[in-house]
PDB file of N, CA and C in Angstrom:
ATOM      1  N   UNK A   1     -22.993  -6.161   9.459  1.00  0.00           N
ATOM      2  CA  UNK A   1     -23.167  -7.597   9.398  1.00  0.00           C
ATOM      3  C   UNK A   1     -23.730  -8.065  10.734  1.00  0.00           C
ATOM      4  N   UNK A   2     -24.106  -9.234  11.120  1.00  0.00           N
ATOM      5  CA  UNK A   2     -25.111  -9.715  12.057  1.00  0.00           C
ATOM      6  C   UNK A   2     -26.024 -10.714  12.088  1.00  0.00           C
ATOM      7  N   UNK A   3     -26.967 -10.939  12.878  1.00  0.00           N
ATOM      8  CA  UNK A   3     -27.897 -12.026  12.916  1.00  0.00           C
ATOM      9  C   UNK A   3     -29.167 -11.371  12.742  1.00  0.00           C
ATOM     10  N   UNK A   4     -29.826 -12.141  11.607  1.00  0.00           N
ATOM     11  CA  UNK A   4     -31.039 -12.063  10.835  1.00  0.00           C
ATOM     12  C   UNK A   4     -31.249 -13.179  10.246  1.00  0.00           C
ATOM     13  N   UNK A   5     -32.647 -13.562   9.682  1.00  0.00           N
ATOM     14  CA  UNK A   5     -33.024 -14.181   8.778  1.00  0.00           C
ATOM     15  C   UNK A   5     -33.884 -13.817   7.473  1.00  0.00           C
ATOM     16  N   UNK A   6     -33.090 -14.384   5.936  1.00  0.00           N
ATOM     17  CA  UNK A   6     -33.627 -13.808   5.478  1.00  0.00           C
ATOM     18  C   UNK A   6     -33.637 -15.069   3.829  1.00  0.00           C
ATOM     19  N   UNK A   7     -34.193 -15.282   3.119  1.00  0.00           N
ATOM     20  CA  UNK A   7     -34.142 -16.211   1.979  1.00  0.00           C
ATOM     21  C   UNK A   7     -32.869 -16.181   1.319  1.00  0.00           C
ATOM     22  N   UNK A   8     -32.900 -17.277   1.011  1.00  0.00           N
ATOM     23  CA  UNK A   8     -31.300 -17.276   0.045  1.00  0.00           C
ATOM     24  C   UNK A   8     -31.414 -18.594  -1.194  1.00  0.00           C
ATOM     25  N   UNK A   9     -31.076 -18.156  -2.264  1.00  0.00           N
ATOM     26  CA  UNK A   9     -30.847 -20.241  -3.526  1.00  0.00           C
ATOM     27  C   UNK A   9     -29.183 -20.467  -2.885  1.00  0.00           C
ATOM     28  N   UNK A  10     -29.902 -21.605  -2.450  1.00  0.00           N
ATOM     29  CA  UNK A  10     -28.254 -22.603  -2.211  1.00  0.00           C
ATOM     30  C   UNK A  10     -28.310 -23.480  -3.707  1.00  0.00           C
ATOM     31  N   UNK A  11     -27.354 -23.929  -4.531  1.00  0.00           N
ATOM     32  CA  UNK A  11     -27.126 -24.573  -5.545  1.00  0.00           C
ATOM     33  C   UNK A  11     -26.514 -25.890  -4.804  1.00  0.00           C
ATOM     34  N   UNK A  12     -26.880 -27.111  -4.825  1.00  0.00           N
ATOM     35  CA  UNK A  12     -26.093 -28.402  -4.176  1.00  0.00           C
ATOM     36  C   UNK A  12     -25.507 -29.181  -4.865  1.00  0.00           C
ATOM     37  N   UNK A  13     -24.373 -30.250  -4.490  1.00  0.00           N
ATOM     38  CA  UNK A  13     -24.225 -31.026  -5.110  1.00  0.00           C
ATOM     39  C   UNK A  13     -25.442 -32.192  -4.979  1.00  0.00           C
ATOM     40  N   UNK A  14     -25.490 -33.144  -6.035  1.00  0.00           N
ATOM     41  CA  UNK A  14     -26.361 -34.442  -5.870  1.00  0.00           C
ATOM     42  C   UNK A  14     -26.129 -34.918  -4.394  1.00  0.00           C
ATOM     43  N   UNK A  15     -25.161 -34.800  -3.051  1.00  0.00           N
ATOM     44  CA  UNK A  15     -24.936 -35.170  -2.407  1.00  0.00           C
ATOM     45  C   UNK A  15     -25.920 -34.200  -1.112  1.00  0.00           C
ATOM     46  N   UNK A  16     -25.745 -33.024  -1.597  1.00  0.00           N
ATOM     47  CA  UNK A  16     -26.889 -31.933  -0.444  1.00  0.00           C
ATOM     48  C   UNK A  16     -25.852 -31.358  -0.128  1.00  0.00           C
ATOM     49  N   UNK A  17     -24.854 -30.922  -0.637  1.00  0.00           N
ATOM     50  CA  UNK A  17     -23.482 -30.320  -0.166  1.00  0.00           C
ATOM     51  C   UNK A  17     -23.525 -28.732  -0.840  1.00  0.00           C
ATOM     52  N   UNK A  18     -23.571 -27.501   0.319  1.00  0.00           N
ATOM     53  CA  UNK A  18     -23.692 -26.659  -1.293  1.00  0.00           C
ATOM     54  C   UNK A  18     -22.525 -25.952  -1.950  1.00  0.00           C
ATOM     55  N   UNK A  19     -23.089 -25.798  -2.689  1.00  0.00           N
ATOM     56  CA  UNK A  19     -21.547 -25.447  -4.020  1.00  0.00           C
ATOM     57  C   UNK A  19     -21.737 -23.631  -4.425  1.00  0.00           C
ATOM     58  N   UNK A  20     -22.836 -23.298  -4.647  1.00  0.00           N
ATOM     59  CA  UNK A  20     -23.437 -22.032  -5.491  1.00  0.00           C
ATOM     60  C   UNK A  20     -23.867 -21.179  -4.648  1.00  0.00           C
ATOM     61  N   UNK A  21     -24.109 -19.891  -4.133  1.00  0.00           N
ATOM     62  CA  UNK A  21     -25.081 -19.368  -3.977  1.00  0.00           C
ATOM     63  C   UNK A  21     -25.644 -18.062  -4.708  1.00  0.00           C
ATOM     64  N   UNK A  22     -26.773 -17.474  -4.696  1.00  0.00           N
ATOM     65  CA  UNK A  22     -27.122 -16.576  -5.334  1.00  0.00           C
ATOM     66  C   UNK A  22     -27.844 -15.866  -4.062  1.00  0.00           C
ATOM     67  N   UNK A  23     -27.862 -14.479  -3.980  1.00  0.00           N
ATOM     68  CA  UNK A  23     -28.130 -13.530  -2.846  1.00  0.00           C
ATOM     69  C   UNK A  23     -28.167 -12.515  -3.127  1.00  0.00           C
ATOM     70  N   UNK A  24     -29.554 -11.782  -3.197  1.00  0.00           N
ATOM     71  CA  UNK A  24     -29.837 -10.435  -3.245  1.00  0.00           C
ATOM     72  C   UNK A  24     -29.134  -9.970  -4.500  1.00  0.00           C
ATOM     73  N   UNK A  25     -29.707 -10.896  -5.553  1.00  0.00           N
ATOM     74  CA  UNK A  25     -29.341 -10.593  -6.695  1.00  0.00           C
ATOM     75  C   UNK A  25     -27.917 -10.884  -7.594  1.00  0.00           C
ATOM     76  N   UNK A  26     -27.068 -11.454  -6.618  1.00  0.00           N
ATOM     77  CA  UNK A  26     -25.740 -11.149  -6.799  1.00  0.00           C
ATOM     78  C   UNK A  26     -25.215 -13.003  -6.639  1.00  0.00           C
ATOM     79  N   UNK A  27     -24.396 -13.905  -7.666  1.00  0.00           N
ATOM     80  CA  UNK A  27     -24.027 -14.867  -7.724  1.00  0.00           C
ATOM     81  C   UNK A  27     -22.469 -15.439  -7.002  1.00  0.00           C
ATOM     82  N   UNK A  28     -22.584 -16.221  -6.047  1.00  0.00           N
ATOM     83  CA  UNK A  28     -21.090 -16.317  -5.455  1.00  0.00           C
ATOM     84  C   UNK A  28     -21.269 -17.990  -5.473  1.00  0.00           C
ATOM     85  N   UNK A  29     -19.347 -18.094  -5.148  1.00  0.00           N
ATOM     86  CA  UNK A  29     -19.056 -19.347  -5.395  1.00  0.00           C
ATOM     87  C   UNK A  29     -18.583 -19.562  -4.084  1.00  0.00           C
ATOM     88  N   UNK A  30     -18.494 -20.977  -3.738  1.00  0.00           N
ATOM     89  CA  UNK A  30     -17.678 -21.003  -2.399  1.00  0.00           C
ATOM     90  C   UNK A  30     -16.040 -21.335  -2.821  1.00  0.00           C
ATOM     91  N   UNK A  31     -15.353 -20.799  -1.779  1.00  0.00           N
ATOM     92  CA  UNK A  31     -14.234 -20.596  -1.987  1.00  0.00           C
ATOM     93  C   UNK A  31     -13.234 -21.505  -0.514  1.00  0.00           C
ATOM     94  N   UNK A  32     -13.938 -22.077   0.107  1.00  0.00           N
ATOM     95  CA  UNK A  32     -13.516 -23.074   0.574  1.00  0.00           C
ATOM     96  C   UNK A  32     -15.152 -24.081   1.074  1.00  0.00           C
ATOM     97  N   UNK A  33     -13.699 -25.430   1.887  1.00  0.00           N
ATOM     98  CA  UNK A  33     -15.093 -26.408   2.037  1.00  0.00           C
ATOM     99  C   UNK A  33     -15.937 -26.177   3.054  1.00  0.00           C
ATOM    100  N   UNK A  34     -17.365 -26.093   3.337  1.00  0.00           N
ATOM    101  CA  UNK A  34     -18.106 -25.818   3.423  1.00  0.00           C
ATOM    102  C   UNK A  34     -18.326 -26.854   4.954  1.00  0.00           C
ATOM    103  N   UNK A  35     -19.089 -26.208   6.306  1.00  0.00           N
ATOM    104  CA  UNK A  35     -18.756 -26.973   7.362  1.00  0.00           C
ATOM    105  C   UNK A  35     -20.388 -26.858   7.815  1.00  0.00           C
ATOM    106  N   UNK A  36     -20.993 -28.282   8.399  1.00  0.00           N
ATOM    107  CA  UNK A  36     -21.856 -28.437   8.456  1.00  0.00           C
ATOM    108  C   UNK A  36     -22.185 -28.945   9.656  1.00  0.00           C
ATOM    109  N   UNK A  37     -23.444 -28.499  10.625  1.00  0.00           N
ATOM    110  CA  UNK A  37     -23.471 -29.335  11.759  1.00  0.00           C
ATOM    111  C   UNK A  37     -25.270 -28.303  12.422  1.00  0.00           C
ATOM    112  N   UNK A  38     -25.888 -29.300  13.670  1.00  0.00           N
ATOM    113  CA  UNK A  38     -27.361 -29.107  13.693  1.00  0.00           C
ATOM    114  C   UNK A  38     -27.415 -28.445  14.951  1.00  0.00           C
ATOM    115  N   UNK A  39     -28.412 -27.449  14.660  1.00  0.00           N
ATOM    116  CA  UNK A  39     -28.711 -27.048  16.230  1.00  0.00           C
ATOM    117  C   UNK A  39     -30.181 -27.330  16.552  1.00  0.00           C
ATOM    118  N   UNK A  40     -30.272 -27.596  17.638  1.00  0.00           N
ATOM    119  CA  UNK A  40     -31.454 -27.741  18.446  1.00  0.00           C
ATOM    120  C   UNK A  40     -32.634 -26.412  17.734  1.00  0.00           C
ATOM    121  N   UNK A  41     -33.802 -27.131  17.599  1.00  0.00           N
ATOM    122  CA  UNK A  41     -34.792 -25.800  17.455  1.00  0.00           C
ATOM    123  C   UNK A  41     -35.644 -25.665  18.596  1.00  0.00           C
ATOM    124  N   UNK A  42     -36.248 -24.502  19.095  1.00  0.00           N
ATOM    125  CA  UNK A  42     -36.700 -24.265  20.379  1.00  0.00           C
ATOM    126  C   UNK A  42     -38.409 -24.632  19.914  1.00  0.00           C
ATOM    127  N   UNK A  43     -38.506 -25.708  19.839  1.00  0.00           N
ATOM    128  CA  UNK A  43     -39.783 -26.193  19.106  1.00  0.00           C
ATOM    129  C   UNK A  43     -41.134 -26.241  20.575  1.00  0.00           C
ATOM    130  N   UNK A  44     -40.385 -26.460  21.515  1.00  0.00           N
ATOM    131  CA  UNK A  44     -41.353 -25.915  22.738  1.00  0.00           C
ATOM    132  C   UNK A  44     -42.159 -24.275  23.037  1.00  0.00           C
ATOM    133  N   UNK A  45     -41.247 -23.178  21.959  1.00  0.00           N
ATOM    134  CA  UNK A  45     -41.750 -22.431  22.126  1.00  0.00           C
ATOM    135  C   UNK A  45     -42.422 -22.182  20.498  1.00  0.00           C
ATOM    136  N   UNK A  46     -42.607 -22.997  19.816  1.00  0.00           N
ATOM    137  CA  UNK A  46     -43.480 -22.732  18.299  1.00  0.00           C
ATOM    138  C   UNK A  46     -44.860 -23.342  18.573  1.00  0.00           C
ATOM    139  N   UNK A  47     -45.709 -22.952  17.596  1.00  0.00           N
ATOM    140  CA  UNK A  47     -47.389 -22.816  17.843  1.00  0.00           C
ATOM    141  C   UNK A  47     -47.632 -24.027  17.351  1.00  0.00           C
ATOM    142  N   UNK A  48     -46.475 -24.677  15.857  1.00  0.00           N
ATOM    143  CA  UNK A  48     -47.249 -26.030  15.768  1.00  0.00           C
ATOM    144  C   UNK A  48     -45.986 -26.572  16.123  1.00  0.00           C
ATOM    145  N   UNK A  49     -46.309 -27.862  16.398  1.00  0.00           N
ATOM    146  CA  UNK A  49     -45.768 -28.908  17.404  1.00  0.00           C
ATOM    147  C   UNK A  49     -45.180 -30.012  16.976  1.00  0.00           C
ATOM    148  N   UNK A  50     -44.172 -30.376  17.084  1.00  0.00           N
ATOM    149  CA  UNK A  50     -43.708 -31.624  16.363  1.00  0.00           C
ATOM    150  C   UNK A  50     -44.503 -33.049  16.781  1.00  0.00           C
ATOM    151  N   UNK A  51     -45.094 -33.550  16.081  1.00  0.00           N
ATOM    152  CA  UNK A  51     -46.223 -34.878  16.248  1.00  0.00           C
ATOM    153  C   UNK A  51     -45.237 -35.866  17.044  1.00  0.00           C
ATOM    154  N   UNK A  52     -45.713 -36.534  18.050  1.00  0.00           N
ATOM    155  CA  UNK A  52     -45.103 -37.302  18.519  1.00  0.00           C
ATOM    156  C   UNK A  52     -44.728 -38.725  17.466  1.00  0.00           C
ATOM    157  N   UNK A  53     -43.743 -39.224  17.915  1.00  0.00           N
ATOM    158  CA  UNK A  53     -43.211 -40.400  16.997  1.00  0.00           C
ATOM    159  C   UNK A  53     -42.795 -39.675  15.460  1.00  0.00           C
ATOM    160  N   UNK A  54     -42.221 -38.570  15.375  1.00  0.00           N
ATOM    161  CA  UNK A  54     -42.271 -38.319  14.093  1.00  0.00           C
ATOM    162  C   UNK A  54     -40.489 -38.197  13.709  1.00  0.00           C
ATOM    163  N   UNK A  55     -40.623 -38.893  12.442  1.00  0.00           N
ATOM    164  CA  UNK A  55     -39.106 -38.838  11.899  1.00  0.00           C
ATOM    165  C   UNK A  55     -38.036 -37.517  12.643  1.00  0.00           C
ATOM    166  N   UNK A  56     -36.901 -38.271  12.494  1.00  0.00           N
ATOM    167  CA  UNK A  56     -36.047 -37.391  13.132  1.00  0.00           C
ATOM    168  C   UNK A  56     -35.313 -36.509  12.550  1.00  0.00           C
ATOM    169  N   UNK A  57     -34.938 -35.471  13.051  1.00  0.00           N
ATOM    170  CA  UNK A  57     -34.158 -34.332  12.186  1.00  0.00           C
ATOM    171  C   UNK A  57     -35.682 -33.374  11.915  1.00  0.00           C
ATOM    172  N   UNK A  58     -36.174 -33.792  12.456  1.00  0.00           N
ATOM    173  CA  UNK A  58     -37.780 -32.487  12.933  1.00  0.00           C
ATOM    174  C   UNK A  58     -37.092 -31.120  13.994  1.00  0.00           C
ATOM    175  N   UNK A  59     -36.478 -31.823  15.043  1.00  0.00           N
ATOM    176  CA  UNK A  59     -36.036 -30.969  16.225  1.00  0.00           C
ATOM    177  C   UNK A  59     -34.758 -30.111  15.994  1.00  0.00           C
ATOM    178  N   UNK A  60     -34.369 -30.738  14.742  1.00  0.00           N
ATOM    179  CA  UNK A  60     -32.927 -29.775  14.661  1.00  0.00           C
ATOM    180  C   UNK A  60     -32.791 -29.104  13.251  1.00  0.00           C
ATOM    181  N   UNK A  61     -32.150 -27.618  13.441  1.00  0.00           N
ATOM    182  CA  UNK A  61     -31.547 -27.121  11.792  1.00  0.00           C
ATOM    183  C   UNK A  61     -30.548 -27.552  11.519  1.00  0.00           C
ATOM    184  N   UNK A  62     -30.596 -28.059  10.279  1.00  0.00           N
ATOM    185  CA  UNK A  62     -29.412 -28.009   9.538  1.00  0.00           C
ATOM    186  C   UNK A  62     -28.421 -26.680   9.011  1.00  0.00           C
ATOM    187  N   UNK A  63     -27.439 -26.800   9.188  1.00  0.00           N
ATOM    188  CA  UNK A  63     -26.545 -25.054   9.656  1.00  0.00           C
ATOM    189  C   UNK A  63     -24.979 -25.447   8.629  1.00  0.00           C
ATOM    190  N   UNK A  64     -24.980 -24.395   8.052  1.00  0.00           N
ATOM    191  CA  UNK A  64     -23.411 -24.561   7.144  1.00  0.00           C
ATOM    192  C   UNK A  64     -23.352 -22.985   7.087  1.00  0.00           C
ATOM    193  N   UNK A  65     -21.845 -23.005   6.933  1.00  0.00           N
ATOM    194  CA  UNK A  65     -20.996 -21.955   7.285  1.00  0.00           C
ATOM    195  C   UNK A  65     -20.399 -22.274   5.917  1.00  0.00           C
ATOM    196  N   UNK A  66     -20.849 -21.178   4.706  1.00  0.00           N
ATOM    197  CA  UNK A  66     -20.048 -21.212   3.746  1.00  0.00           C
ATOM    198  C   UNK A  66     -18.833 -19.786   3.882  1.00  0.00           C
ATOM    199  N   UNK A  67     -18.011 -19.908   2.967  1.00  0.00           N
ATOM    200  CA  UNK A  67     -16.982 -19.158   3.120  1.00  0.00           C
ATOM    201  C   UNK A  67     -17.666 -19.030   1.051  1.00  0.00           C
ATOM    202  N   UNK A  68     -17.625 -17.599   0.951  1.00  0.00           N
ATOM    203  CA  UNK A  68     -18.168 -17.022  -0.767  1.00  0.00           C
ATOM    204  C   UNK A  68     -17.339 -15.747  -0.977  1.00  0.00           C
ATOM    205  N   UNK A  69     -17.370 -16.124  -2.383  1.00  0.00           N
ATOM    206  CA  UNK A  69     -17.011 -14.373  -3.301  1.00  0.00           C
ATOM    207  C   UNK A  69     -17.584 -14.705  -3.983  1.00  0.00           C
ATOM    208  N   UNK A  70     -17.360 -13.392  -4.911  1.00  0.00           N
ATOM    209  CA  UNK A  70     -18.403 -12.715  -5.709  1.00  0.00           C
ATOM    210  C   UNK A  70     -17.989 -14.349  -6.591  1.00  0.00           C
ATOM    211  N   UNK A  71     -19.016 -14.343  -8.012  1.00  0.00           N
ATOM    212  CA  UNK A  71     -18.957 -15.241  -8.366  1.00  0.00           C
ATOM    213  C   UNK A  71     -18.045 -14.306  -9.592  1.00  0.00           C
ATOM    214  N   UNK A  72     -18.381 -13.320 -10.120  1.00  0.00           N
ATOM    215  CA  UNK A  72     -17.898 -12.470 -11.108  1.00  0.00           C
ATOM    216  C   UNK A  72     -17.595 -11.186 -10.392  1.00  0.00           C
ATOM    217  N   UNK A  73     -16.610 -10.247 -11.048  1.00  0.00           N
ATOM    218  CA  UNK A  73     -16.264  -9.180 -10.627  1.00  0.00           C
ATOM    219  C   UNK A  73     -15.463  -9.250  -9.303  1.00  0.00           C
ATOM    220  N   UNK A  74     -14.884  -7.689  -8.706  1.00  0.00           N
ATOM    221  CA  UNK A  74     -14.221  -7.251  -7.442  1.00  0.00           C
ATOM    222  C   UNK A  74     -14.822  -7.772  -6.413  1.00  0.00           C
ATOM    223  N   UNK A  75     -14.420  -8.063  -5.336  1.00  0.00           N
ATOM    224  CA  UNK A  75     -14.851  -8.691  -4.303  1.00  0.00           C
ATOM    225  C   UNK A  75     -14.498  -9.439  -3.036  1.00  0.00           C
ATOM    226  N   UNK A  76     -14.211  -8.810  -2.031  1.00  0.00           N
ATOM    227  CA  UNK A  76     -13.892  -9.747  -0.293  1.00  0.00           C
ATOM    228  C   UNK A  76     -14.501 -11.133  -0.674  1.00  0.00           C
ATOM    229  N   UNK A  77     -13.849 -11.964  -0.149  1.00  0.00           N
ATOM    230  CA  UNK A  77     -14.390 -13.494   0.400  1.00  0.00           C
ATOM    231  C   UNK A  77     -14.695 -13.493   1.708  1.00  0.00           C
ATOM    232  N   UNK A  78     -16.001 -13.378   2.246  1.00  0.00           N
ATOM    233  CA  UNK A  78     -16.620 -13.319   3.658  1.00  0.00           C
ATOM    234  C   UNK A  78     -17.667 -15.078   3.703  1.00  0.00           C
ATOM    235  N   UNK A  79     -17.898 -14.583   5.176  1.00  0.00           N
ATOM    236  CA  UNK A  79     -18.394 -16.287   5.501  1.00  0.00           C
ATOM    237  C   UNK A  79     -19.692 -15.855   5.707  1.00  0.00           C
ATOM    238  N   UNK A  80     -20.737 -16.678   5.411  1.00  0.00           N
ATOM    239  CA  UNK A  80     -22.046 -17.142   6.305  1.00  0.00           C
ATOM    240  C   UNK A  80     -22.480 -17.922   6.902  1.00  0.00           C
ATOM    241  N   UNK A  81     -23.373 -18.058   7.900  1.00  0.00           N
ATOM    242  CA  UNK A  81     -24.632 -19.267   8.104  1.00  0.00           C
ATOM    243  C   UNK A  81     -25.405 -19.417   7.866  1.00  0.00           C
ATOM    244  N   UNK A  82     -25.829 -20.266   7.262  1.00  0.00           N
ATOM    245  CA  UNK A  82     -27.482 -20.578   6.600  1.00  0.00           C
ATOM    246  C   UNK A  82     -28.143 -22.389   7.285  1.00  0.00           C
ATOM    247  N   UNK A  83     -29.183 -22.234   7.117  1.00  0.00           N
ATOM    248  CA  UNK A  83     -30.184 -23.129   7.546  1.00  0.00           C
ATOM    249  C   UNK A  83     -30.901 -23.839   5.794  1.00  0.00           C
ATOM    250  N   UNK A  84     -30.908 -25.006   6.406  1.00  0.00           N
ATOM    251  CA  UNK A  84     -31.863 -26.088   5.738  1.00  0.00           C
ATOM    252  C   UNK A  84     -32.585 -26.395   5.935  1.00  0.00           C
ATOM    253  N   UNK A  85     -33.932 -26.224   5.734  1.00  0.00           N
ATOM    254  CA  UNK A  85     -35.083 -27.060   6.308  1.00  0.00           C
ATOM    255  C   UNK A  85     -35.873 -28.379   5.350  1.00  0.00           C
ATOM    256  N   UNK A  86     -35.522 -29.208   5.749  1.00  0.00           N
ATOM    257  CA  UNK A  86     -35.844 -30.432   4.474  1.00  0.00           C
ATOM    258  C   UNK A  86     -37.245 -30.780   4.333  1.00  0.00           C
ATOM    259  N   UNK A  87     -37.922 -30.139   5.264  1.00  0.00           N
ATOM    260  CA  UNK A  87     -39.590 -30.052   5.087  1.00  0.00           C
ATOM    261  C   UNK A  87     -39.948 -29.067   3.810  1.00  0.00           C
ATOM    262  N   UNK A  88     -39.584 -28.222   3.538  1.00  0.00           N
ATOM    263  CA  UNK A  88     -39.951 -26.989   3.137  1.00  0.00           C
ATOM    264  C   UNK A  88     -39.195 -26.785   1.800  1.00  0.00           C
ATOM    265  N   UNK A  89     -37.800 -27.225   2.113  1.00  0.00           N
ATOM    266  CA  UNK A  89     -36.498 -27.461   1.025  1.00  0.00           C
ATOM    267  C   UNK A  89     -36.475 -25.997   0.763  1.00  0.00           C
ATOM    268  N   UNK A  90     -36.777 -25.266   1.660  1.00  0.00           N
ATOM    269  CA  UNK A  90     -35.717 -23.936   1.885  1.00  0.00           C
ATOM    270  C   UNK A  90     -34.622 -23.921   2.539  1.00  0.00           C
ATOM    271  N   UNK A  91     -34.094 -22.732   1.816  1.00  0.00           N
ATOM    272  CA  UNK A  91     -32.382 -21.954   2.627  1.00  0.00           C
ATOM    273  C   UNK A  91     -33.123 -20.631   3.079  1.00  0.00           C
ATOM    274  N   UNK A  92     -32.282 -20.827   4.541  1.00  0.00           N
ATOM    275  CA  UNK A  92     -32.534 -19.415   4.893  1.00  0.00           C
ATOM    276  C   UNK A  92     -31.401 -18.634   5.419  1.00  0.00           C
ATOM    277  N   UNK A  93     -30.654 -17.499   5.259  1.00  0.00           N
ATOM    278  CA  UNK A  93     -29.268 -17.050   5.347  1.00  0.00           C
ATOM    279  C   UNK A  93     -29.940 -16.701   6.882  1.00  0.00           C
ATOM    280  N   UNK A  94     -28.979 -16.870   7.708  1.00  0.00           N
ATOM    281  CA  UNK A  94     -28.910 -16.678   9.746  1.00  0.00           C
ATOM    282  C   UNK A  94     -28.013 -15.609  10.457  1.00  0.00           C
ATOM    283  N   UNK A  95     -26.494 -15.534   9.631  1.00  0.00           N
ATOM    284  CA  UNK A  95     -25.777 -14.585   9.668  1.00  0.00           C
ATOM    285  C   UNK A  95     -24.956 -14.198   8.904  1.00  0.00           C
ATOM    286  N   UNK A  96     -24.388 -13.518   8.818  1.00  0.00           N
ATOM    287  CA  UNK A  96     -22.982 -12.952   7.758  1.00  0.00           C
ATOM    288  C   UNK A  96     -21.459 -12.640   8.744  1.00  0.00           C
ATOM    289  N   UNK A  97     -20.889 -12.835   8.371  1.00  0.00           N
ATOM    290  CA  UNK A  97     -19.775 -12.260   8.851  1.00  0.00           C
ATOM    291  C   UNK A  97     -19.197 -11.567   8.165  1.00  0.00           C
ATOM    292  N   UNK A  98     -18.332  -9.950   9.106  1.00  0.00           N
ATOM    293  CA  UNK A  98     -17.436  -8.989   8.163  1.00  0.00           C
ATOM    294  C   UNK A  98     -16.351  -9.927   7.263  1.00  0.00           C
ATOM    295  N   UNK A  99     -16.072 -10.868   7.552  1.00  0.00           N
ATOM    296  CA  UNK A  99     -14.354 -11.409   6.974  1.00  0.00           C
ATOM    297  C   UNK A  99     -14.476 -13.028   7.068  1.00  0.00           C
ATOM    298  N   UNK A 100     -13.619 -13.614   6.284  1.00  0.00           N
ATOM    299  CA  UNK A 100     -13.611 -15.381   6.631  1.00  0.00           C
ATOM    300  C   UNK A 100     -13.336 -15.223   7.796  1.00  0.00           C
ATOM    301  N   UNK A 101     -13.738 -16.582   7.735  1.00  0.00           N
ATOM    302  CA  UNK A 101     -13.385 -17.602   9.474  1.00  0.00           C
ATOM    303  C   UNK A 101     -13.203 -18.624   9.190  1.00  0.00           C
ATOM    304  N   UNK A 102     -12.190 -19.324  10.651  1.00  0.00           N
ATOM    305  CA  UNK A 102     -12.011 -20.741  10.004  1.00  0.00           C
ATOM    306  C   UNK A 102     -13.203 -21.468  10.409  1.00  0.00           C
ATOM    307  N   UNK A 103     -13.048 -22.572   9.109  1.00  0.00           N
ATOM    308  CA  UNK A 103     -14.485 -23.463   9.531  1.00  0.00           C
ATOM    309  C   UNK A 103     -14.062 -24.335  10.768  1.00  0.00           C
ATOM    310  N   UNK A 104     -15.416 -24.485  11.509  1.00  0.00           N
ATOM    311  CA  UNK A 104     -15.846 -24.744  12.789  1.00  0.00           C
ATOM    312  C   UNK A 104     -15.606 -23.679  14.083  1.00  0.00           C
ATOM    313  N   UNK A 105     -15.285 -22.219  13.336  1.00  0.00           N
ATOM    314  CA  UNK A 105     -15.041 -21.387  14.440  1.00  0.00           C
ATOM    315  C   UNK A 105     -16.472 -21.333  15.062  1.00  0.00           C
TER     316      UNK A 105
END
C-alpha cells in the first residue's frame, strides 16, 4: 500500500458526498463517514497556468479519506484518499492504507 495515482468511479450523493466506490473491478461501500478537506496544488510548478482572476477552488484538491469494504463477499475494511477535480469531474485514488484510520488522522 502507498502513494500513487491512479482512476477510480466515486458514486455521490446529490450533495457531492461519496457513498459507492468501484475499483479495479471490484465494488465497495463506505463503512464509515467520509472526511473531507483541500490541499494546496503546486500549480507554480504545472505547464498550464491558472488564468488570473479565475474562480476559486482552481488552486486546491479536493481530498476525502473514505474508510470501504468489499461491497459483496470476504473482506478487511481499509481507508483511502482520493481527489476531486470539478473541472474534469474526475476521481483519482492518491493513497491506500494497510488498515482503517480514524478520520482526520
Amino acid at each position: 500500500m502507498g502513494m500513487f495515482t491512479e482512476g477510480i468511479e466515486v458514486t455521490c450523493t446529490p450533495a457531492g458526498v461519496p457513498l459507492r466506490v468501484r475499483w479495479q473491478g471490484r465494488d465497495y461501500r463506505l463503512v464509515a463517514e467520509p472526511h473531507c478537506w483541500f490541499e494546496r496544488r503546486k500549480w507554480w510548478e504545472e505547464k498550464v497556468r491558472i488564468p488570473r482572476g479565475a474562480g476559486a477552488g482552481l488552486a486546491d484538491y479536493e481530498m476525502w479519506r473514505l474508510q470501504l469494504a468489499p461491497l459483496r463477499g470476504p473482506g478487511e475494511s481499509f481507508s483511502v484518499d482520493v481527489s476531486f477535480d470539478p473541472q474534469s469531474t474526475r476521481w483519482r485514488l492518491v493513497k491506500t492504507h494497510e488498515y482503517p484510520l480514524a478520520l482526520g488522522a
